[in-house]
PDB file of N, CA and C in Angstrom:
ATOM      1  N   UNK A   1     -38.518  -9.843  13.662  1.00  0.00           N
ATOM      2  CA  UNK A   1     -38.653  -9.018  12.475  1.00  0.00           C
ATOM      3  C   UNK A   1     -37.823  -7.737  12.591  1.00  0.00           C
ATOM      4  N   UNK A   2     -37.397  -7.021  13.603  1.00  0.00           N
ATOM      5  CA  UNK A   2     -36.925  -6.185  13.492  1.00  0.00           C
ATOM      6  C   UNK A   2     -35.481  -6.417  13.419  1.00  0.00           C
ATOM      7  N   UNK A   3     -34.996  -7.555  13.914  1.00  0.00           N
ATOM      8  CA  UNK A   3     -33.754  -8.383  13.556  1.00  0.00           C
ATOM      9  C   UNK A   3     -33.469  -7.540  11.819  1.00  0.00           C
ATOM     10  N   UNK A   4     -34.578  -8.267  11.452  1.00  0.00           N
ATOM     11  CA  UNK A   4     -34.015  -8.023   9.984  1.00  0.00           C
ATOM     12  C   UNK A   4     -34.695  -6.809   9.228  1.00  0.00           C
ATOM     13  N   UNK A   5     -35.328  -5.852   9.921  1.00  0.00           N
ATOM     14  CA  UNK A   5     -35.147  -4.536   9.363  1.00  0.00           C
ATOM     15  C   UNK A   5     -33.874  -3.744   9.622  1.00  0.00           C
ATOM     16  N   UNK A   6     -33.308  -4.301  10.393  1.00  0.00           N
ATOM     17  CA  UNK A   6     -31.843  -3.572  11.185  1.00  0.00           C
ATOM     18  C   UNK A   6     -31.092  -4.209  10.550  1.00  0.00           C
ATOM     19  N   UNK A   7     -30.851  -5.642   9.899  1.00  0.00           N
ATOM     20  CA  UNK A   7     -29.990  -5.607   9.154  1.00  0.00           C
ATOM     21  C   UNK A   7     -29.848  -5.177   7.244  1.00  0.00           C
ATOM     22  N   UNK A   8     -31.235  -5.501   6.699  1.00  0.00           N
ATOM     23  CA  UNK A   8     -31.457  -4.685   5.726  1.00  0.00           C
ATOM     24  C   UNK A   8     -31.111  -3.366   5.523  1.00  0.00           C
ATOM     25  N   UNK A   9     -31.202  -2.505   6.748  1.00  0.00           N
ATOM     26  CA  UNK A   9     -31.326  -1.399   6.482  1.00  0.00           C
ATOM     27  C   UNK A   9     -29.151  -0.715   6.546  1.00  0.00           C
ATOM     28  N   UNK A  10     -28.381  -1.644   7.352  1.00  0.00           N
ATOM     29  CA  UNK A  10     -27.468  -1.889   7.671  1.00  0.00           C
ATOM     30  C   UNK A  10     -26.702  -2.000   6.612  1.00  0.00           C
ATOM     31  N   UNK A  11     -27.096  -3.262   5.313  1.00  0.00           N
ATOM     32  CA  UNK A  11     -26.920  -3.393   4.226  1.00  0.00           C
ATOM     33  C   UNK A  11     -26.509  -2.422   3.187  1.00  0.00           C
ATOM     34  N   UNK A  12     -27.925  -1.697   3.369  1.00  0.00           N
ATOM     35  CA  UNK A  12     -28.284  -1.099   2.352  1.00  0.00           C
ATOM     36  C   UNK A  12     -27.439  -0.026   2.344  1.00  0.00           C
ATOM     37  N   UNK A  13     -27.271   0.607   3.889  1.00  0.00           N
ATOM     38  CA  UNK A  13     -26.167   1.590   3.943  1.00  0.00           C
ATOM     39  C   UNK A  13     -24.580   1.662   3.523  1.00  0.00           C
ATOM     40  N   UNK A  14     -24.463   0.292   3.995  1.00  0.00           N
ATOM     41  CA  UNK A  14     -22.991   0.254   3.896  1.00  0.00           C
ATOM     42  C   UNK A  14     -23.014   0.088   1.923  1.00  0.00           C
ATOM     43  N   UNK A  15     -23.878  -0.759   2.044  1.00  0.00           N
ATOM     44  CA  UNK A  15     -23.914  -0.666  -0.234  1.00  0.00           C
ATOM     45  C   UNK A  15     -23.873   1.068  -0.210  1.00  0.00           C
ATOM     46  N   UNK A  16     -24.580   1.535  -0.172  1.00  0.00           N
ATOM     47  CA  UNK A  16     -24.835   2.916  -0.543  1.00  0.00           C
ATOM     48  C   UNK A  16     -23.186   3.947   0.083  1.00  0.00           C
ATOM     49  N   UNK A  17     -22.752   3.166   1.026  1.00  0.00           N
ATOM     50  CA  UNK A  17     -21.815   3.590   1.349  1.00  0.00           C
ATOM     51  C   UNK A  17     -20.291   3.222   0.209  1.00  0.00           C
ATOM     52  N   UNK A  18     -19.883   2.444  -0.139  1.00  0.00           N
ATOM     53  CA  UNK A  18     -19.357   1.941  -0.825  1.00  0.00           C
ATOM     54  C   UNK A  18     -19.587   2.151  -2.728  1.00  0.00           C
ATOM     55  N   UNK A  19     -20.800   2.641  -2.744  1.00  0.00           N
ATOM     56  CA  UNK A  19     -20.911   3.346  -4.004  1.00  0.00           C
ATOM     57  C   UNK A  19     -20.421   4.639  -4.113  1.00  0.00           C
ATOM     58  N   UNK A  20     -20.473   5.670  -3.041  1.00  0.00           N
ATOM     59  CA  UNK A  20     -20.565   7.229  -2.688  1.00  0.00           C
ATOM     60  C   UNK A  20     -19.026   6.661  -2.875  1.00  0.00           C
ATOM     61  N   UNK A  21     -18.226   5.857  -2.337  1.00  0.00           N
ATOM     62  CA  UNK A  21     -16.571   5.480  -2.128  1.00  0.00           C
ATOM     63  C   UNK A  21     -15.774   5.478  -3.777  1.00  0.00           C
ATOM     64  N   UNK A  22     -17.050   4.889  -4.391  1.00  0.00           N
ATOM     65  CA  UNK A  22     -15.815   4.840  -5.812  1.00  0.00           C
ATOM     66  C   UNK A  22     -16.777   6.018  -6.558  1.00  0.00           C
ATOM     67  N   UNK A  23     -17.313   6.662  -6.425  1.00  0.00           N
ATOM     68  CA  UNK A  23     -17.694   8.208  -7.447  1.00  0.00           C
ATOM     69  C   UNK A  23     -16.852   8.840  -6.384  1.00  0.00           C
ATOM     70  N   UNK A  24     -16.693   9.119  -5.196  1.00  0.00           N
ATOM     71  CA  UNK A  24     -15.257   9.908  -4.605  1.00  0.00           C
ATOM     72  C   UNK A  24     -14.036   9.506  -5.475  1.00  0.00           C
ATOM     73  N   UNK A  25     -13.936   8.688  -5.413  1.00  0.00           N
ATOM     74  CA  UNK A  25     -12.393   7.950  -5.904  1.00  0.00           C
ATOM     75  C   UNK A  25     -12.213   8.637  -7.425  1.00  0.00           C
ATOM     76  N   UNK A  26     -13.271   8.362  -8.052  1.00  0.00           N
ATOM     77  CA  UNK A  26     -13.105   8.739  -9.896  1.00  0.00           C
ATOM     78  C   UNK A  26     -13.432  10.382  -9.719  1.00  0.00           C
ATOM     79  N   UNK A  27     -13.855  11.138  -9.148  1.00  0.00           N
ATOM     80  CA  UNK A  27     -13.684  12.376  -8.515  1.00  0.00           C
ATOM     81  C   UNK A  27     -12.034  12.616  -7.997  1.00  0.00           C
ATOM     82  N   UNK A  28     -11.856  12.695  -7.534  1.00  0.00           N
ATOM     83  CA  UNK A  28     -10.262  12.284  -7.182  1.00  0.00           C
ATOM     84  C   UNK A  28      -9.361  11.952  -8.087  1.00  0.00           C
ATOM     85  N   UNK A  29      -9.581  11.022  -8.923  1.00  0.00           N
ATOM     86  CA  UNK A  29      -8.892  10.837 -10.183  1.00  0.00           C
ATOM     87  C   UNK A  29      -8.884  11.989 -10.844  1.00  0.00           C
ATOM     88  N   UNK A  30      -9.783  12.519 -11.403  1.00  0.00           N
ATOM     89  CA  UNK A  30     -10.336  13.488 -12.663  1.00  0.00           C
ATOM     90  C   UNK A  30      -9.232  14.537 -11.732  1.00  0.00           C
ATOM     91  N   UNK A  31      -9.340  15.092 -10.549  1.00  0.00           N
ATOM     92  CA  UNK A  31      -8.467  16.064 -10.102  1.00  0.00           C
ATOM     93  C   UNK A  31      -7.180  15.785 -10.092  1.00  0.00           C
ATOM     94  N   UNK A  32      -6.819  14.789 -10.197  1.00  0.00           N
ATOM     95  CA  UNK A  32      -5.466  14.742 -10.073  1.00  0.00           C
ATOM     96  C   UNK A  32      -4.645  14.613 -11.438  1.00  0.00           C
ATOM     97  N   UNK A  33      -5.468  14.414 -12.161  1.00  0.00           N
ATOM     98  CA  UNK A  33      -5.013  14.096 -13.840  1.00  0.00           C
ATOM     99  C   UNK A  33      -5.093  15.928 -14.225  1.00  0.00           C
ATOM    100  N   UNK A  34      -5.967  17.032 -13.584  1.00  0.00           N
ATOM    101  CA  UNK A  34      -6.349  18.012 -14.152  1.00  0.00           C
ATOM    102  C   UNK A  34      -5.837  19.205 -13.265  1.00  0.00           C
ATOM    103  N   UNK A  35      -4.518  18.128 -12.035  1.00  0.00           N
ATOM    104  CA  UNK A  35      -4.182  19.151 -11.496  1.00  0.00           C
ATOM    105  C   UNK A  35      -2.056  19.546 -11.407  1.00  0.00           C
ATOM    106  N   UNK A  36      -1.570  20.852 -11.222  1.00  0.00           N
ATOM    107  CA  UNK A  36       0.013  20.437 -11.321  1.00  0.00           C
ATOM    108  C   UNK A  36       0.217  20.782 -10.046  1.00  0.00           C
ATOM    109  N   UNK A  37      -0.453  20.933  -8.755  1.00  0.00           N
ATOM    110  CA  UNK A  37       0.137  21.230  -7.739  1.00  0.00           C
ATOM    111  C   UNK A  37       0.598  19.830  -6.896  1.00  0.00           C
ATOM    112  N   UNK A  38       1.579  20.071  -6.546  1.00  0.00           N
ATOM    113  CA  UNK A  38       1.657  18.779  -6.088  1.00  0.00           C
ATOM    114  C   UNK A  38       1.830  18.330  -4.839  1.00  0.00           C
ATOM    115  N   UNK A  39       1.222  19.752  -3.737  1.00  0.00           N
ATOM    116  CA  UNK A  39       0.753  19.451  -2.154  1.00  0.00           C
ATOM    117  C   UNK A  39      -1.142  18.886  -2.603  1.00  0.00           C
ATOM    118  N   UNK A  40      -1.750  19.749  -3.587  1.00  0.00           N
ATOM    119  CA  UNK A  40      -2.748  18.881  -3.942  1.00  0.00           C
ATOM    120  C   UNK A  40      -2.770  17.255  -4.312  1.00  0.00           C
ATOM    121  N   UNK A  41      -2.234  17.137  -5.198  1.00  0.00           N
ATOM    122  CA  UNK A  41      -1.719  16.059  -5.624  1.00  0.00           C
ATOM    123  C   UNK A  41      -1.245  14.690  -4.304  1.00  0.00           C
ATOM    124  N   UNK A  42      -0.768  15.599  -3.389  1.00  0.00           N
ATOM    125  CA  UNK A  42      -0.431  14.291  -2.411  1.00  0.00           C
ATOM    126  C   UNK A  42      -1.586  14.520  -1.537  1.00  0.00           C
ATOM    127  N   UNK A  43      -2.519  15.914  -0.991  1.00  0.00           N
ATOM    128  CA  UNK A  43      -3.150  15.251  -0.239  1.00  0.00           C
ATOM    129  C   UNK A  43      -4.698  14.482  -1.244  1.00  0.00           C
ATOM    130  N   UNK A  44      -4.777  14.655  -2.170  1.00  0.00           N
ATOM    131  CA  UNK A  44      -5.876  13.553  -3.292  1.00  0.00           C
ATOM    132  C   UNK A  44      -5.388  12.124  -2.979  1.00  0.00           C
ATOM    133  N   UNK A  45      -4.075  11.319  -3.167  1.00  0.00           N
ATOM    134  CA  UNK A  45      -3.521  10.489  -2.818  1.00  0.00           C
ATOM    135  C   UNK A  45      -3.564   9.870  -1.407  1.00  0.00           C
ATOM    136  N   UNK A  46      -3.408  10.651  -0.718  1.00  0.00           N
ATOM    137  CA  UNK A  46      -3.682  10.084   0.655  1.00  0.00           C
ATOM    138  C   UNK A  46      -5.773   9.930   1.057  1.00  0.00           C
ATOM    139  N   UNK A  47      -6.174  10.788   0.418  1.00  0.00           N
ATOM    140  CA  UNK A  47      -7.628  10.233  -0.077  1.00  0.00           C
ATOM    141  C   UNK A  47      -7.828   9.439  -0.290  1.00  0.00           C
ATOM    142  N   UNK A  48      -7.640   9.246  -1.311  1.00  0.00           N
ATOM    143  CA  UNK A  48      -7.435   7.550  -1.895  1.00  0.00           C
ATOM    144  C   UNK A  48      -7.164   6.497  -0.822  1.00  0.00           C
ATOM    145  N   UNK A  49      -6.183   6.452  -0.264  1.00  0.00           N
ATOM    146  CA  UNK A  49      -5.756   5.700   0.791  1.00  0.00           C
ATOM    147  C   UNK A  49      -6.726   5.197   1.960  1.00  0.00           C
ATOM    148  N   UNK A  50      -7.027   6.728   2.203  1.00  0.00           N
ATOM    149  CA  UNK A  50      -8.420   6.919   3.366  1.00  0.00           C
ATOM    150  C   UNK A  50      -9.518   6.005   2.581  1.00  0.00           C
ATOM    151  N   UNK A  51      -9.715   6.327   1.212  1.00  0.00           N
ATOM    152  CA  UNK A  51     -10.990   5.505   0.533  1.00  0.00           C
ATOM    153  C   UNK A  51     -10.814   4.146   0.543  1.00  0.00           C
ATOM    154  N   UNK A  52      -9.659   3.700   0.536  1.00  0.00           N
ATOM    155  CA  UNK A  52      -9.389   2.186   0.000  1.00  0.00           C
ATOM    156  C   UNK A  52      -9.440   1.556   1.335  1.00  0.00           C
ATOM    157  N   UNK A  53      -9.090   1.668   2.359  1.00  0.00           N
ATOM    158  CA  UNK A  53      -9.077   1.671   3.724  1.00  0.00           C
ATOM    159  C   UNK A  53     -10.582   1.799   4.346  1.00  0.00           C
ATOM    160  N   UNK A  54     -11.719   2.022   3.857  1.00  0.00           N
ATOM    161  CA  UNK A  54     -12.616   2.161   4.040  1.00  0.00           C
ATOM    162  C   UNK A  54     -13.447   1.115   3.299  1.00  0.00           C
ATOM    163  N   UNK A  55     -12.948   1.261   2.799  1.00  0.00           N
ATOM    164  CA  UNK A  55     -13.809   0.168   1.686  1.00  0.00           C
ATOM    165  C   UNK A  55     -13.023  -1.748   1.825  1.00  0.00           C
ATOM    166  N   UNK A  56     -12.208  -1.721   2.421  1.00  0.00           N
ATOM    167  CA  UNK A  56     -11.979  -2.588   3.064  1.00  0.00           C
ATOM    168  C   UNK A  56     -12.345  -2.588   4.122  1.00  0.00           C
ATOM    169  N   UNK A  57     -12.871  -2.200   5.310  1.00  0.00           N
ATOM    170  CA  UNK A  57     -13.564  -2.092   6.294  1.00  0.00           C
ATOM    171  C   UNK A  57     -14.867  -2.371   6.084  1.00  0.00           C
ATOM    172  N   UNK A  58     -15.658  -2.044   5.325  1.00  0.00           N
ATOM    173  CA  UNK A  58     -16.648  -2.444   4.643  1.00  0.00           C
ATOM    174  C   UNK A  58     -16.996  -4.021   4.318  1.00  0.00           C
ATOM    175  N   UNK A  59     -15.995  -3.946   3.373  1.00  0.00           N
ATOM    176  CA  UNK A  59     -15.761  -5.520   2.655  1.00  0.00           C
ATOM    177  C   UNK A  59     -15.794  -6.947   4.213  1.00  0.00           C
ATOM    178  N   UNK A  60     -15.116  -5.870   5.208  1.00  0.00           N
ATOM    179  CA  UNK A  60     -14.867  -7.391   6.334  1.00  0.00           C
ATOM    180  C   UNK A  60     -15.767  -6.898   7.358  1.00  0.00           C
ATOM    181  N   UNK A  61     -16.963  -5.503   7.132  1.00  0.00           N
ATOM    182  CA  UNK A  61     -18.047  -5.948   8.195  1.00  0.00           C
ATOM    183  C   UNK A  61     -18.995  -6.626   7.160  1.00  0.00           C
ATOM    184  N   UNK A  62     -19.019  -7.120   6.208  1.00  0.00           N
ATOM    185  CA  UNK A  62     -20.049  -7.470   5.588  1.00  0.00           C
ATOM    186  C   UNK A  62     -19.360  -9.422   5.672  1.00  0.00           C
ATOM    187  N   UNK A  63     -18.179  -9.212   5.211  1.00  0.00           N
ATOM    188  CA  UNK A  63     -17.746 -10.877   5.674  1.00  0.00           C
ATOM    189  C   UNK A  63     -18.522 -11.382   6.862  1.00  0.00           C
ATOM    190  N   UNK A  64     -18.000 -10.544   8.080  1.00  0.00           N
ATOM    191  CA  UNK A  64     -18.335 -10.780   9.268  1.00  0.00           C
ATOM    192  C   UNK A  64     -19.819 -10.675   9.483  1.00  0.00           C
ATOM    193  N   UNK A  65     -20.814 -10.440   8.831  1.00  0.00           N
ATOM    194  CA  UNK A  65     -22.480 -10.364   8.939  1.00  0.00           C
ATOM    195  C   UNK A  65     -22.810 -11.515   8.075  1.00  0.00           C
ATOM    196  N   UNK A  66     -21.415 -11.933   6.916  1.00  0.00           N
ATOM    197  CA  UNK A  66     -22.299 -13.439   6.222  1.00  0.00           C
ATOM    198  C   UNK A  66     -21.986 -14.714   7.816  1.00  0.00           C
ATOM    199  N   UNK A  67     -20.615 -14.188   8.282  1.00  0.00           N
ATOM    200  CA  UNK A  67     -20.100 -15.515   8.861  1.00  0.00           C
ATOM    201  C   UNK A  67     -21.266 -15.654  10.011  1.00  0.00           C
ATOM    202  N   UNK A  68     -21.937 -13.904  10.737  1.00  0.00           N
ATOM    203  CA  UNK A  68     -22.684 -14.297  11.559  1.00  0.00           C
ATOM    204  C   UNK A  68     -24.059 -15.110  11.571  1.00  0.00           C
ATOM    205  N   UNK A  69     -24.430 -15.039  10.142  1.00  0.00           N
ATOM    206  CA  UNK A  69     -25.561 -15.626   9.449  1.00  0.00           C
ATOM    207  C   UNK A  69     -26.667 -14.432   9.802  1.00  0.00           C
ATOM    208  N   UNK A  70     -26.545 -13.299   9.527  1.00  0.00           N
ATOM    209  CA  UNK A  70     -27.585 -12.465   9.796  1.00  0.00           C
ATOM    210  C   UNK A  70     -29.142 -13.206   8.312  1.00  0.00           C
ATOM    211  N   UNK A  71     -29.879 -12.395   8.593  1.00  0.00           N
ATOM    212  CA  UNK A  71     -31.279 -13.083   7.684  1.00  0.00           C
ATOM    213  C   UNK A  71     -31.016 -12.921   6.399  1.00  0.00           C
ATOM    214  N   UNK A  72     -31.118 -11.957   5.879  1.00  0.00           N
ATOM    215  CA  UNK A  72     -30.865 -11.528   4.441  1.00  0.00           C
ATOM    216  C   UNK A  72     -29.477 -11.899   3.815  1.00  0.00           C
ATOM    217  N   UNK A  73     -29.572 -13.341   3.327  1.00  0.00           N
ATOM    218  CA  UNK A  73     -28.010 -13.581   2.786  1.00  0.00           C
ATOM    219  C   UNK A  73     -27.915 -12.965   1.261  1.00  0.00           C
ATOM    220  N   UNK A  74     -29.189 -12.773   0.768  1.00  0.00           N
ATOM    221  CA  UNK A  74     -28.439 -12.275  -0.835  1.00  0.00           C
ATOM    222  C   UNK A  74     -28.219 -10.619  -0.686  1.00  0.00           C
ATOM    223  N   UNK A  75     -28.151  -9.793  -0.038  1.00  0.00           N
ATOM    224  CA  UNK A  75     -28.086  -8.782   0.505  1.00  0.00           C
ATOM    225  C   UNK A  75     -26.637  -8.562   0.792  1.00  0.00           C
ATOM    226  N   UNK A  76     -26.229  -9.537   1.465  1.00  0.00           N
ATOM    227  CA  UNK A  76     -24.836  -9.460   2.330  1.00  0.00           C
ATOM    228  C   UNK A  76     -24.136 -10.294   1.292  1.00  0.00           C
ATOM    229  N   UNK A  77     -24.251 -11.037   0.353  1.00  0.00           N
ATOM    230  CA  UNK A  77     -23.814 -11.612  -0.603  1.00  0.00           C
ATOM    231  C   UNK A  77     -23.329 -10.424  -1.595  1.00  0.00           C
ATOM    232  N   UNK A  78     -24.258  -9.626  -2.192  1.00  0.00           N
ATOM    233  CA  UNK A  78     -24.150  -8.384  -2.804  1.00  0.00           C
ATOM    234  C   UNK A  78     -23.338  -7.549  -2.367  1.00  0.00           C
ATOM    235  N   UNK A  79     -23.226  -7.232  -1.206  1.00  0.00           N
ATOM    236  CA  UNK A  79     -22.525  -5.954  -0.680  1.00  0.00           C
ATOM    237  C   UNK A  79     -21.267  -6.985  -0.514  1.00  0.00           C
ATOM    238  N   UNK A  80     -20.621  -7.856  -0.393  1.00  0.00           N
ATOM    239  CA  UNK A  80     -19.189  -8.682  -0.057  1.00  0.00           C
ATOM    240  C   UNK A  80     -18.928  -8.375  -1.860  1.00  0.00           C
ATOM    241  N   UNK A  81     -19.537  -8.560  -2.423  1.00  0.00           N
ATOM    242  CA  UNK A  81     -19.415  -8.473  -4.171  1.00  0.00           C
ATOM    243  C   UNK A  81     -18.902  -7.152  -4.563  1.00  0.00           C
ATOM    244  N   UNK A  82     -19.942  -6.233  -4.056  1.00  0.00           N
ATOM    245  CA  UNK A  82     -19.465  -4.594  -4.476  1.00  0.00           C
ATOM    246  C   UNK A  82     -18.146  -4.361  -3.904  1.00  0.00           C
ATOM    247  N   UNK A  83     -18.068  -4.676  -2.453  1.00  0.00           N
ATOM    248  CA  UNK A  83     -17.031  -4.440  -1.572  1.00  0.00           C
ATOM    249  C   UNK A  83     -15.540  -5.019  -1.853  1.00  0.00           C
ATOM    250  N   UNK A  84     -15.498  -6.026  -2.270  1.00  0.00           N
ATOM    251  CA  UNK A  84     -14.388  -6.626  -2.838  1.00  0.00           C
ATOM    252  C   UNK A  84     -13.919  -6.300  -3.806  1.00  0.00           C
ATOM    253  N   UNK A  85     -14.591  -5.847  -4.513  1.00  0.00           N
ATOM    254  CA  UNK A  85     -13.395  -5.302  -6.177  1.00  0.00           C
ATOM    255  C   UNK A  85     -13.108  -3.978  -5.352  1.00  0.00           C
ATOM    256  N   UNK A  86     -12.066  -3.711  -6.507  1.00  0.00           N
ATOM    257  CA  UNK A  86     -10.547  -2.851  -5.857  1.00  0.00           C
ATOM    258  C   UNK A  86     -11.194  -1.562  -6.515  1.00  0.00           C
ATOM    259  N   UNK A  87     -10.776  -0.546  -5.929  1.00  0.00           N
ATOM    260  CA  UNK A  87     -11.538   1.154  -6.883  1.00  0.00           C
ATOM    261  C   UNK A  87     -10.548   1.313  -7.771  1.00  0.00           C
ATOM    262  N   UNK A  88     -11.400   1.771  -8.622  1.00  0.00           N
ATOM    263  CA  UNK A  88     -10.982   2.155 -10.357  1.00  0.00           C
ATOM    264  C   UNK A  88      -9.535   3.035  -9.811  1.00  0.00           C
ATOM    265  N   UNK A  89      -8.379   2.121  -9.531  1.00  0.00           N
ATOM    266  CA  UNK A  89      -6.983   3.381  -9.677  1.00  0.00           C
ATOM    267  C   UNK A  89      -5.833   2.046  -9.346  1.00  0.00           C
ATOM    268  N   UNK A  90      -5.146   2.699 -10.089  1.00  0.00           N
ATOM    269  CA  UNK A  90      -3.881   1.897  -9.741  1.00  0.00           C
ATOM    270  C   UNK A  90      -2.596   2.587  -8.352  1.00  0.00           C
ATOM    271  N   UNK A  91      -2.581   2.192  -6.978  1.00  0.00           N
ATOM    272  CA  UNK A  91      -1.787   3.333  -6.189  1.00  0.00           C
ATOM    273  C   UNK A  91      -0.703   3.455  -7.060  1.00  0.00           C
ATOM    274  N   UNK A  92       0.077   2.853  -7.722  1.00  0.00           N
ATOM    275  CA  UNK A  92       1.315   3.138  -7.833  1.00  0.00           C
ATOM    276  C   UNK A  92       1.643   3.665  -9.406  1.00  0.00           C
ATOM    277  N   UNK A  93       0.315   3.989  -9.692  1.00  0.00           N
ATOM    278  CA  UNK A  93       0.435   5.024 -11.094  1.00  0.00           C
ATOM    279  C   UNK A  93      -0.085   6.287 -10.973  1.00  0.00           C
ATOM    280  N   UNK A  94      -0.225   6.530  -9.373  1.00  0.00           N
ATOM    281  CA  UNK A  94      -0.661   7.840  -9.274  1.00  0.00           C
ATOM    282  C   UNK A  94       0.027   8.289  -8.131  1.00  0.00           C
TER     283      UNK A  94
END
């Protein structure tokens, strides 16, 4: 049982982690649309980078917890779901 309070709770973080990732990201957006400096401007961008890079890290410890067969598969099903779509930005229009 504690197997799977440790991975629930594992879950739940990295979901919760990956939400906090795209309200950063659309935070980030809003500044960069509302800003003309453009040492700001590149380090928001390289944010981004850091975010997207993270959130792919995410996406393949949660692969890697379906492939291990941890207990809670609709859990780890969910978070491979959140984790896989791309954050609200296009890199190469910003």
């Amino acid at each position: 049982m504690i197997v799977l309070n440790r991975s629930i709770t594992l879950v739940g973080s990295l979901s919760r982690e990956v939400y906090s990732i795209r309200i950063r990201c659309d935070g980030i957006l809003s500044s960069i649309l509302n800003t003309k400096d453009e040492d700001l401007i590149d380090r928001l961008k390289n944010e981004l980078k850091i975010l997207e890079n993270r959130r792919k890290e995410v996406f393949s410890i949660a692969t890697s917890m379906r492939k291990f067969h941890y207990l809670d598969n609709l859990s780890i099903e969910l978070l491979i779901e959140i984790a896989s779509r791309p954050l609200n930005y296009y890199p190469n229009a910003v």
